[in-house]
Protein backbone atom coordinates (compact mmCIF):
# COMPACT_ATOMS: atom_id res chain seq x y z
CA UNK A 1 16.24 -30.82 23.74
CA UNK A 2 13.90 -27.78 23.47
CA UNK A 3 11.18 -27.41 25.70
CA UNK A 4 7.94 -25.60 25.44
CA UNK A 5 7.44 -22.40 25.77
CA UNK A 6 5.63 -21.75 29.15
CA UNK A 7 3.57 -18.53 28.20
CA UNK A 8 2.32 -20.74 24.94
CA UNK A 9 0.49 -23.02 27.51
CA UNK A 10 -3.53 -22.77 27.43
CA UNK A 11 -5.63 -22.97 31.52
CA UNK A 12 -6.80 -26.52 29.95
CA UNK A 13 -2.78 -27.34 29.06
CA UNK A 14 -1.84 -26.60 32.39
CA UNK A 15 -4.19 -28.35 34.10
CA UNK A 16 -3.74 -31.07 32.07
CA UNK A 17 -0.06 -31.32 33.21
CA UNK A 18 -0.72 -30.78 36.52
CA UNK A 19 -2.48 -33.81 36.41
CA UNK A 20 -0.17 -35.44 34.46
CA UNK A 21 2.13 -34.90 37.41
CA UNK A 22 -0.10 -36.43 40.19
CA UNK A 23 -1.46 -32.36 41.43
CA UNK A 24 -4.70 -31.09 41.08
CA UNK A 25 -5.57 -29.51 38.00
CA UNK A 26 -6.54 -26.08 39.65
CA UNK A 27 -2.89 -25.48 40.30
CA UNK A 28 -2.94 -25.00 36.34
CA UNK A 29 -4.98 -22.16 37.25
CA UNK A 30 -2.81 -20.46 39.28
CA UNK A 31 -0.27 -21.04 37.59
CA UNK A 32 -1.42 -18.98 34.29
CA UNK A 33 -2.28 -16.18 37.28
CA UNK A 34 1.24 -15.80 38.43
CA UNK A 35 2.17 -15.51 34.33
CA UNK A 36 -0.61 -12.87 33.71
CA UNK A 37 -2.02 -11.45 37.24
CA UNK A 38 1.75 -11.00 38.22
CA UNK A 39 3.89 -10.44 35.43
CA UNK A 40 5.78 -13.26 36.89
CA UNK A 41 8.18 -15.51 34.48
CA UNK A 42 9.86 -17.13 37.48
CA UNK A 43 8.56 -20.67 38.84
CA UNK A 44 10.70 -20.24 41.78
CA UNK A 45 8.65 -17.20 43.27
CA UNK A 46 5.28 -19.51 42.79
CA UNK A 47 4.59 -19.49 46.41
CA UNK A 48 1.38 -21.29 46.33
CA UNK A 49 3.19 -24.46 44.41
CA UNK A 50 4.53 -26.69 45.88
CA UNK A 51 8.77 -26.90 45.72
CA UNK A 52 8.35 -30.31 43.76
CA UNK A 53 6.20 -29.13 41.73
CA UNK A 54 8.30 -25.86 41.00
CA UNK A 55 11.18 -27.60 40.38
CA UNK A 56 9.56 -29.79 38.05
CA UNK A 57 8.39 -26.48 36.35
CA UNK A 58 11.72 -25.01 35.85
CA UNK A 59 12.97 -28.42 34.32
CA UNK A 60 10.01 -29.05 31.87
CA UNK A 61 9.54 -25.49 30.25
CA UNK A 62 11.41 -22.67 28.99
CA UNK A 63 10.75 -19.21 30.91
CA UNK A 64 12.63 -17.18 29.67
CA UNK A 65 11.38 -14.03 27.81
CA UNK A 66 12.07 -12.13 24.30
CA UNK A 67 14.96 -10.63 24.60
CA UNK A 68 14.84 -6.60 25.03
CA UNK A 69 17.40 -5.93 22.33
CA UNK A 70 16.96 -2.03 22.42
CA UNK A 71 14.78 0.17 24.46
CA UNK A 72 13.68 3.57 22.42
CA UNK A 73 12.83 6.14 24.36
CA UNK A 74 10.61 8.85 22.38
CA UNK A 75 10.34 12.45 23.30
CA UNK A 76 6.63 12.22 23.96
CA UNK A 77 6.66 9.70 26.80
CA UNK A 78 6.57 6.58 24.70
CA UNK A 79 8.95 3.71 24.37
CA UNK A 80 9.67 1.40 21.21
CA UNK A 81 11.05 -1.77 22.51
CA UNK A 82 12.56 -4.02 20.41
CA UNK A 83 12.55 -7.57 20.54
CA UNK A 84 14.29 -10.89 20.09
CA UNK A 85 12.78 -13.95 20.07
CA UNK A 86 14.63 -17.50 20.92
CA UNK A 87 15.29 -18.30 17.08
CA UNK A 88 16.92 -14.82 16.61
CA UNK A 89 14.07 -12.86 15.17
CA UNK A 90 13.06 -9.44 16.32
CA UNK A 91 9.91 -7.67 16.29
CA UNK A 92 8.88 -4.78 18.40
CA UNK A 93 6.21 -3.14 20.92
CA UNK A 94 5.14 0.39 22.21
CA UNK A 95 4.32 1.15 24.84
CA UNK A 96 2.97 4.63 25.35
CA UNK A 97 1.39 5.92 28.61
CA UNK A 98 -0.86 8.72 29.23
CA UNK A 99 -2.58 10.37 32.15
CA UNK A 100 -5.66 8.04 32.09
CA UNK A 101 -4.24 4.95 30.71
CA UNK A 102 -1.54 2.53 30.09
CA UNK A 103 -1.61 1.51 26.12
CA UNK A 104 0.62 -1.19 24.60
CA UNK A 105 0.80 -1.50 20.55
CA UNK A 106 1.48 -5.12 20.02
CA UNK A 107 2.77 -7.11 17.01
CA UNK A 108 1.63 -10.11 16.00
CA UNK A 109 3.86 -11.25 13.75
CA UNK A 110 7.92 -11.35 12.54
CA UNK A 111 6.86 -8.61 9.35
CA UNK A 112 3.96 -8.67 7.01
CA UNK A 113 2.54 -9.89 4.15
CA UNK A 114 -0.09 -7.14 3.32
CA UNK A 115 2.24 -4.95 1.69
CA UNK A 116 0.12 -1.62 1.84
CA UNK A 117 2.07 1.37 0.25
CA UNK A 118 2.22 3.81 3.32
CA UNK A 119 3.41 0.92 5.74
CA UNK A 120 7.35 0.47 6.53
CA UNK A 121 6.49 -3.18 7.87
CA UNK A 122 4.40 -4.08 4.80
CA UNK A 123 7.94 -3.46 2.82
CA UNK A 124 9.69 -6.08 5.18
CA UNK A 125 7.49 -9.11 3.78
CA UNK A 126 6.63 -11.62 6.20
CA UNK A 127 9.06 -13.83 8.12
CA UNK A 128 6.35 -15.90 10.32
CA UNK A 129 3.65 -15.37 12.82
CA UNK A 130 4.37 -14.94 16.65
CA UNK A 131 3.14 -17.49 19.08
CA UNK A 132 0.03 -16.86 21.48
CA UNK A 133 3.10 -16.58 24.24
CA UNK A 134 5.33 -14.11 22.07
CA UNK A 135 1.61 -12.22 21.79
CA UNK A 136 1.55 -12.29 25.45
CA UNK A 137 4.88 -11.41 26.28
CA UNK A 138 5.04 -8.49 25.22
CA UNK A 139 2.02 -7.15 27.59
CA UNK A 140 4.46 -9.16 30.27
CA UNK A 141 7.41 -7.10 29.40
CA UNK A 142 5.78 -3.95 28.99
CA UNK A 143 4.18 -4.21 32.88
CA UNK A 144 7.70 -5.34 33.87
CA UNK A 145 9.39 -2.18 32.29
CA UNK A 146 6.51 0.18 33.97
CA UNK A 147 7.60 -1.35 37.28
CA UNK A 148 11.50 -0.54 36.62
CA UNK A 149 10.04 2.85 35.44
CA UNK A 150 8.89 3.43 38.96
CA UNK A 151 5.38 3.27 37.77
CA UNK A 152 2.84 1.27 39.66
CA UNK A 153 0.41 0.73 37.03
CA UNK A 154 0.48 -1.44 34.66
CA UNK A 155 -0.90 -1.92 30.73
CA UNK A 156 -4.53 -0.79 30.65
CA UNK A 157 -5.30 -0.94 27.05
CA UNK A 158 -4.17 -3.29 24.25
CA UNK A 159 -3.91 -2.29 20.52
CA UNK A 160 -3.00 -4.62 17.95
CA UNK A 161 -1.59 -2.32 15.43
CA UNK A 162 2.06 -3.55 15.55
CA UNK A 163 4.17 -5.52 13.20
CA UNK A 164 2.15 -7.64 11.16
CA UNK A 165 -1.55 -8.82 10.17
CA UNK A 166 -3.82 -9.90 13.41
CA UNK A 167 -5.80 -11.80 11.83
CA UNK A 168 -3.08 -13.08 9.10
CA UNK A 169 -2.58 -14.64 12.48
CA UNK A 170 -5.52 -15.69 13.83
CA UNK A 171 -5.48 -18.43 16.06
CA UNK A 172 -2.60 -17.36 18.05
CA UNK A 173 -4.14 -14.13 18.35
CA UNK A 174 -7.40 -15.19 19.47
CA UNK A 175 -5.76 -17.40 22.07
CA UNK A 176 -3.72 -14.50 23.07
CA UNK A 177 -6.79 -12.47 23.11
CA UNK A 178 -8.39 -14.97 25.78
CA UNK A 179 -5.85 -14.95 27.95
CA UNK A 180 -6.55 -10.74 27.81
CA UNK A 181 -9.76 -10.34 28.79
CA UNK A 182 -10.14 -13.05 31.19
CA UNK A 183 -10.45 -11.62 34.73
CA UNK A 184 -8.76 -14.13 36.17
CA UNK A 185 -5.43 -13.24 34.38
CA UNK A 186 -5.11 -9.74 32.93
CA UNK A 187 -8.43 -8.85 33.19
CA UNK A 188 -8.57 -6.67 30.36
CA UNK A 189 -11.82 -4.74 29.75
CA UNK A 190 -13.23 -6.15 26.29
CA UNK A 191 -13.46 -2.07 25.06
CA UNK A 192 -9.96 -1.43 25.87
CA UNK A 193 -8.36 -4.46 23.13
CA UNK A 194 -8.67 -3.61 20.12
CA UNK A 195 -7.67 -5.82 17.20
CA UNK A 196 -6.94 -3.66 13.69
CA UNK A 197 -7.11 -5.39 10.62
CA UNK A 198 -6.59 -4.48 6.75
CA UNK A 199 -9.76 -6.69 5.93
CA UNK A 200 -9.53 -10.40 5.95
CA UNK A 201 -13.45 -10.67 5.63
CA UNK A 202 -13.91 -13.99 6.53
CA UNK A 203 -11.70 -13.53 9.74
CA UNK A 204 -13.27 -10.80 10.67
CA UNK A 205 -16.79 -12.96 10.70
CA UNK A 206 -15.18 -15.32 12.58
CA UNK A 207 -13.34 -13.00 15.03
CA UNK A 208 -16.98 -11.86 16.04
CA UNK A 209 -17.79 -15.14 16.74
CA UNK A 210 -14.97 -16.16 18.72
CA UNK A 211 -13.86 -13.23 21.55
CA UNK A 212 -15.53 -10.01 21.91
CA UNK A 213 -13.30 -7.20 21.38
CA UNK A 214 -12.98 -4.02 19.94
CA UNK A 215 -12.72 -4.01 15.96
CA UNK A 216 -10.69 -1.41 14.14
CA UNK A 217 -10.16 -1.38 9.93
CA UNK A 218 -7.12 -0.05 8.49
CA UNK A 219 -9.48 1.32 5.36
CA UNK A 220 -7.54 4.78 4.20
CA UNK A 221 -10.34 5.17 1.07
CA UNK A 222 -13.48 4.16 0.33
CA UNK A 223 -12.90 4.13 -3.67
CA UNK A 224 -12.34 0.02 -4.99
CA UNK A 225 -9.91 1.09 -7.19
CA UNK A 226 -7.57 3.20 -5.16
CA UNK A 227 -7.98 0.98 -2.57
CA UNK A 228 -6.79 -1.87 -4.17
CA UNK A 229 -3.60 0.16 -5.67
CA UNK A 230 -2.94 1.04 -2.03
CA UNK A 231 -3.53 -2.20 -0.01
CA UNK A 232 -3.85 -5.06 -2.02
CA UNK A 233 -5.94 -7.13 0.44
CA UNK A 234 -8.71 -5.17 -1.30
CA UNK A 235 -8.45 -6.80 -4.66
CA UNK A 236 -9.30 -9.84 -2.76
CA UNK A 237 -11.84 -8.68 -0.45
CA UNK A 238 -13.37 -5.52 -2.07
CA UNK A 239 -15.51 -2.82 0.16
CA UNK A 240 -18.07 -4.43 -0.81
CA UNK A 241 -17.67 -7.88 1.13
CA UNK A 242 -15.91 -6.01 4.00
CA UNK A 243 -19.54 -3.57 4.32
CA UNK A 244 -21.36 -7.07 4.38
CA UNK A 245 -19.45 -8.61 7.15
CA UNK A 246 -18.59 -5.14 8.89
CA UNK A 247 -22.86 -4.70 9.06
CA UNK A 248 -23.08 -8.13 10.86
CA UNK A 249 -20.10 -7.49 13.10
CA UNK A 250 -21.34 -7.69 16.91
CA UNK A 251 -19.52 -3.91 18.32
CA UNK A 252 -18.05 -3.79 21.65
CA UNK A 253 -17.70 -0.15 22.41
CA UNK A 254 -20.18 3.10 21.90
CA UNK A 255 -18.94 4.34 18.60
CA UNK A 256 -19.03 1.06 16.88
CA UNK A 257 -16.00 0.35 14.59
CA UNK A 258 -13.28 2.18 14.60
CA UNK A 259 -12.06 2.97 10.82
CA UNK A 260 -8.42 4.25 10.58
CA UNK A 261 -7.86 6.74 7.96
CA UNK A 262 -4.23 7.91 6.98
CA UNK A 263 -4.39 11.03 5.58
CA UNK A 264 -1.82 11.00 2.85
CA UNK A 265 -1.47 14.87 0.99
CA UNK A 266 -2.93 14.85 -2.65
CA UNK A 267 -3.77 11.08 -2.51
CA UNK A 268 -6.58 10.40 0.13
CA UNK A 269 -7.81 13.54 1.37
CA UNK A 270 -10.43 15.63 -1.24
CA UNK A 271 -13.74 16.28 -0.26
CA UNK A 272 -14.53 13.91 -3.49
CA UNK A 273 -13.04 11.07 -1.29
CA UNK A 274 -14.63 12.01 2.18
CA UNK A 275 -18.07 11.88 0.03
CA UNK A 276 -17.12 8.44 -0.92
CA UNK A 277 -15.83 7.78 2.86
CA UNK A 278 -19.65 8.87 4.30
CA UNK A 279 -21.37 6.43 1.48
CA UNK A 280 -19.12 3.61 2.49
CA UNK A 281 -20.16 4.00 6.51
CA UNK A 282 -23.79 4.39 5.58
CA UNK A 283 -25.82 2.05 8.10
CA UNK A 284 -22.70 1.51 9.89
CA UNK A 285 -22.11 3.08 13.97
CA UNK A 286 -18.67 4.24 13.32
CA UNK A 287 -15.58 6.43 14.21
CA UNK A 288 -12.85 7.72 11.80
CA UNK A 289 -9.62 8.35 13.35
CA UNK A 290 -7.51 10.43 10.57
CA UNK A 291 -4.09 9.90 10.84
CA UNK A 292 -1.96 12.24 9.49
CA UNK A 293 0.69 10.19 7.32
CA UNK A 294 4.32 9.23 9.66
CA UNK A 295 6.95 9.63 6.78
CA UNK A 296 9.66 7.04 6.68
CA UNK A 297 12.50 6.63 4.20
CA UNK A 298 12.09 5.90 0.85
CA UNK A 299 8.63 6.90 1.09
CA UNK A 300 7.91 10.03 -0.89
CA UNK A 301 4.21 10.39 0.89
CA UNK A 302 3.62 12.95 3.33
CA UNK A 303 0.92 13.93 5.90
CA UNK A 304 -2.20 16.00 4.23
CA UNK A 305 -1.43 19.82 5.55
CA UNK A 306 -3.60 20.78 8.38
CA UNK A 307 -6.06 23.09 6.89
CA UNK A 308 -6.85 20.67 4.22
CA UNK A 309 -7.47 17.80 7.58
CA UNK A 310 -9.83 20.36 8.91
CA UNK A 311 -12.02 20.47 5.55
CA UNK A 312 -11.53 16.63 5.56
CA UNK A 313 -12.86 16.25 9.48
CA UNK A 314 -15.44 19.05 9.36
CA UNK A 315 -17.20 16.93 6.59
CA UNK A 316 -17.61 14.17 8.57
CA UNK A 317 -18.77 15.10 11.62
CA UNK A 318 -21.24 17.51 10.19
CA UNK A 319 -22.57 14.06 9.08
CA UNK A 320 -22.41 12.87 12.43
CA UNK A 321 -19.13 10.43 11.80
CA UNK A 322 -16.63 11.21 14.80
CA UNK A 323 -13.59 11.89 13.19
CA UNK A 324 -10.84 13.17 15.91
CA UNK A 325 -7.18 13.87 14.60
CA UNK A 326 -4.64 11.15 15.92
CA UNK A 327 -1.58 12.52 16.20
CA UNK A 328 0.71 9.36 16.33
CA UNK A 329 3.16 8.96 19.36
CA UNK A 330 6.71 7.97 18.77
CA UNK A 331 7.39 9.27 15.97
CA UNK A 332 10.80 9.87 16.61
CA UNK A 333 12.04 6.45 17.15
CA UNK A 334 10.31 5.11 14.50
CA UNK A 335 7.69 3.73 16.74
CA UNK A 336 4.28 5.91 15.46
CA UNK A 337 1.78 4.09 13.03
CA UNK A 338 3.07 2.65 10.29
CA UNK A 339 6.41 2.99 10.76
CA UNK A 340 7.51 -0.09 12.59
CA UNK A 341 10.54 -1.71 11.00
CA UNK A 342 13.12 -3.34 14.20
CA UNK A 343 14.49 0.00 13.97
CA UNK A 344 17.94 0.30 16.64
CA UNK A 345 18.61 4.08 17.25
CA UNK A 346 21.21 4.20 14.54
CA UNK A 347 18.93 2.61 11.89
CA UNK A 348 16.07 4.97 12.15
CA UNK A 349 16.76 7.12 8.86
CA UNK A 350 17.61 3.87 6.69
CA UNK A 351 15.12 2.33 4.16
CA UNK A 352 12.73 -0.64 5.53
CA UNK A 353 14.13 -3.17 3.11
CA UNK A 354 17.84 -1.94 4.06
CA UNK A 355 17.05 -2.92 7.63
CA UNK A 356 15.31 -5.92 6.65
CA UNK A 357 18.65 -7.10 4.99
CA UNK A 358 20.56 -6.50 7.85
CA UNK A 359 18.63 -8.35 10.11
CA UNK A 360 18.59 -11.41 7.62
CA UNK A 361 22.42 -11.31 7.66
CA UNK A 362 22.23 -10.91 11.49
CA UNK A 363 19.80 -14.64 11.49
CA UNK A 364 22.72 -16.10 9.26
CA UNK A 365 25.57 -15.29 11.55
CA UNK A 366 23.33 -16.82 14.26
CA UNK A 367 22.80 -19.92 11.83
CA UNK A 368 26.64 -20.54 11.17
C-alpha cells in the first residue's frame, strides 16, 4: 500500500487528521511548521507531538524526500541538484547563493510542454507536473544542503524558472506558493517569489487573484510573428491578450513586472526590435532583464556580442525601462537559464533529447 505523501498535505488536511485521530486540530499546525519552519522530514524529532501521535505519523505517511541523485557544483558558487522522485523521475533545482541572499530556481514540473526554441527543457516534452510537496521539497532540500554546507542561512528568495511551465501547473503551484509566503511556515516575503511564465493569459488573471507574488514573463520579442515562431504559446495567446491581462495584473514589487529578454545574436537584438520592445511596455511599470543566450548542444544560437547588448540596454533605459544585464549562474553544469535538462556531470555536452532518451530507458529498467 502507498501512502500519502506528507509534504502534499494542506494546514486544513492536517488538521483534519488530527482530528480524525482524537487530537486537536492545531497540532496540524505545527505540524506543517516542523515541515517548513524547520526543514524537518522526520516525525520522530516532533517534540511538541505527542509519541502516539508520532508514531501514528510515521505509519500513515510517506516522509521520505526526492532523492538527490547528483549534486553539481558550479564554479560560481551555485549548485544544480538533481532529483528523483518516488516513481523514478528526475527533475532538478539551483540553488545559487550570494552575499545578500539565498535564491533557489525551482521546477515545477517532470519537462515541458512549451517547446520554445532557445530552451533545452522545452526539447524534453513534458512527462507530468510535480506535486505541491515535490514543489516544496525542493526549498526543503535546498535549506538542508545549506546546513551540510556549513551555512546558517537558509533559502531567501524563490524563483520559479526551473523545469517546466508554472502555471502549466497551476494548482499545485499555487498551493505550493501558500505554503511560501505564509509566516507561519517559510515566511517568504511576497517580493522575493517570483513565478515566470511564457504567457498562459488566463492563468496569469487568475494567479493575480489567487496569491500575491512577484510576476515575471519569459517574452524574448515583442513582434507577433517572431514570437510565435519562437514560443508557440504566442500563437495561442498573442501580445495582444497578454498586454490586456499584464495591464490589470495587481504588481508586488517597485519595478512592476519583470520581462525576461534572451538576447539571442542576429535574431532578437536590433534596435528595430527594442523599438518594438518599448511599444509593447507602453503603460506598463516594468523591468527588462536581458539575458545573454546559455548555449547548449544542438543549439546553433548564441548570446548577442556585448557591444551590440549595450546598444540594446542603452535604448531602454534612456526610455526609462530598467534593463540590467543578467549574467546567468551555473552555466557550467548546465544549471543557468534555459539550460536545464537532468544533466549528470558526464551528460552535460550531450543533446537534450539524447538525455531525455536515456532517462526514459532508465524509467523502463525501473518498470521491469
Amino acid at each position: 500500500m502507498t501512502h500519502p505523501f506528507a509534504l502534499d498535505m494542506t494546514e486544513s488536511g492536517w488538521k483534519e487528521w488530527c482530528t480524525a485521530q482524537g487530537a486537536k486540530p492545531f497540532l496540524g499546525t505545527q505540524i506543517l511548521e516542523w515541515i517548513a519552519r524547520k526543514d524537518c522530514n522526520e516525525p520522530e524529532k516532533f517534540s511538541n507531538v505527542s509519541s502516539a501521535l508520532r508514531a501514528k505519523l510515521i505509519e500513515s505517511f510517506d516522509w521520505s524526500l526526492p532523492v538527490i541523485d547528483t549534486l553539481l557544483p558550479s564554479g560560481d558558487g551555485s549548485e544544480k541538484i538533481l532529483l528523483k522522485t518516488k516513481d523514478n523521475l528526475f527533475t532538478e533545482c539551483v540553488l545559487m547563493p550570494s552575499e545578500n541572499r539565498v535564491t533557489l530556481c525551482v521546477s515545477s514540473q517532470v519537462g515541458c510542454r512549451m517547446a520554445c526554441t532557445f530552451c533545452q527543457t522545452g526539447k524534453m516534452g513534458l512527462t507530468r507536473h510535480l506535486s505541491r510537496g515535490e514543489i516544496l521539497a525542493q526549498v526543503i532540500i535546498a535549506n538542508q544542503r545549506l546546513k551540510a554546507r556549513g551555512e546558517s542561512r537558509r533559502v531567501t528568495n524563490i524563483v520559479f524558472m526551473g523545469m517546466g511551465e508554472p502555471l502549466d501547473n497551476f494548482e499545485e503551484v499555487v498551493s505550493a506558493c501558500e505554503v511560501m509566503l505564509d509566516e507561519r511556515f517559510f515566511g517568504l516575503s511576497k517580493h522575493k517569489v517570483t513565478v515566470s511564465t511564457s504567457g498562459l493569459v488566463p492563468a496569469i488573471e487568475e494567479l493575480g487573484r489567487r496569491v500575491p507574488v512577484s510576476l515575471a514573463i519569459s517574452l524574448h520579442s515583442a513582434d507577433d510573428e517572431q514570437r510565435s515562431g519562437m514560443m508557440p504559446v504566442n500563437k495561442t495567446y498573442p501580445l495582444t491578450a497578454l498586454k490586456d491581462v499584464l495591464l490589470k495584473y495587481p504588481v508586488q514589487t517597485r519595478h512592476g513586472i519583470t520581462f525576461e529578454y534572451v538576447m539571442i545574436n542576429g535574431v532578437n537584438d536590433s534596435i528595430a526590435h527594442a523599438k518594438k520592445l518599448v511599444k509593447f511596455l507602453h503603460g506598463m511599470k516594468a523591468k527588462v532583464n536581458l539575458i545573454p543566450m546559455n548555449p547548449h548542444p544542438g543549439s546553433t544560437m548564441v548570446a548577442t556580442d556585448p557591444e551590440r547588448m549595450r546598444e540594446f540596454q542603452k535604448y531602454l533605459t534612456d526610455r526609462s525601462i530598467p534593463a540590467p544585464v543578467r549574467y546567468s549562474r551555473g552555466q557550467d553544469v548546465s544549471g543557468a537559464c534555459g539550460q536545464l535538462a537532468s544533466k549528470r556531470k558526464d551528460e552535460l555536452q550531450l543533446a537534450p533529447r539524447t538525455v531525455a532518451l536515456a532517462r526514459r530507458r532508465e524509467w523502463l529498467e525501473t518498470r521491469r
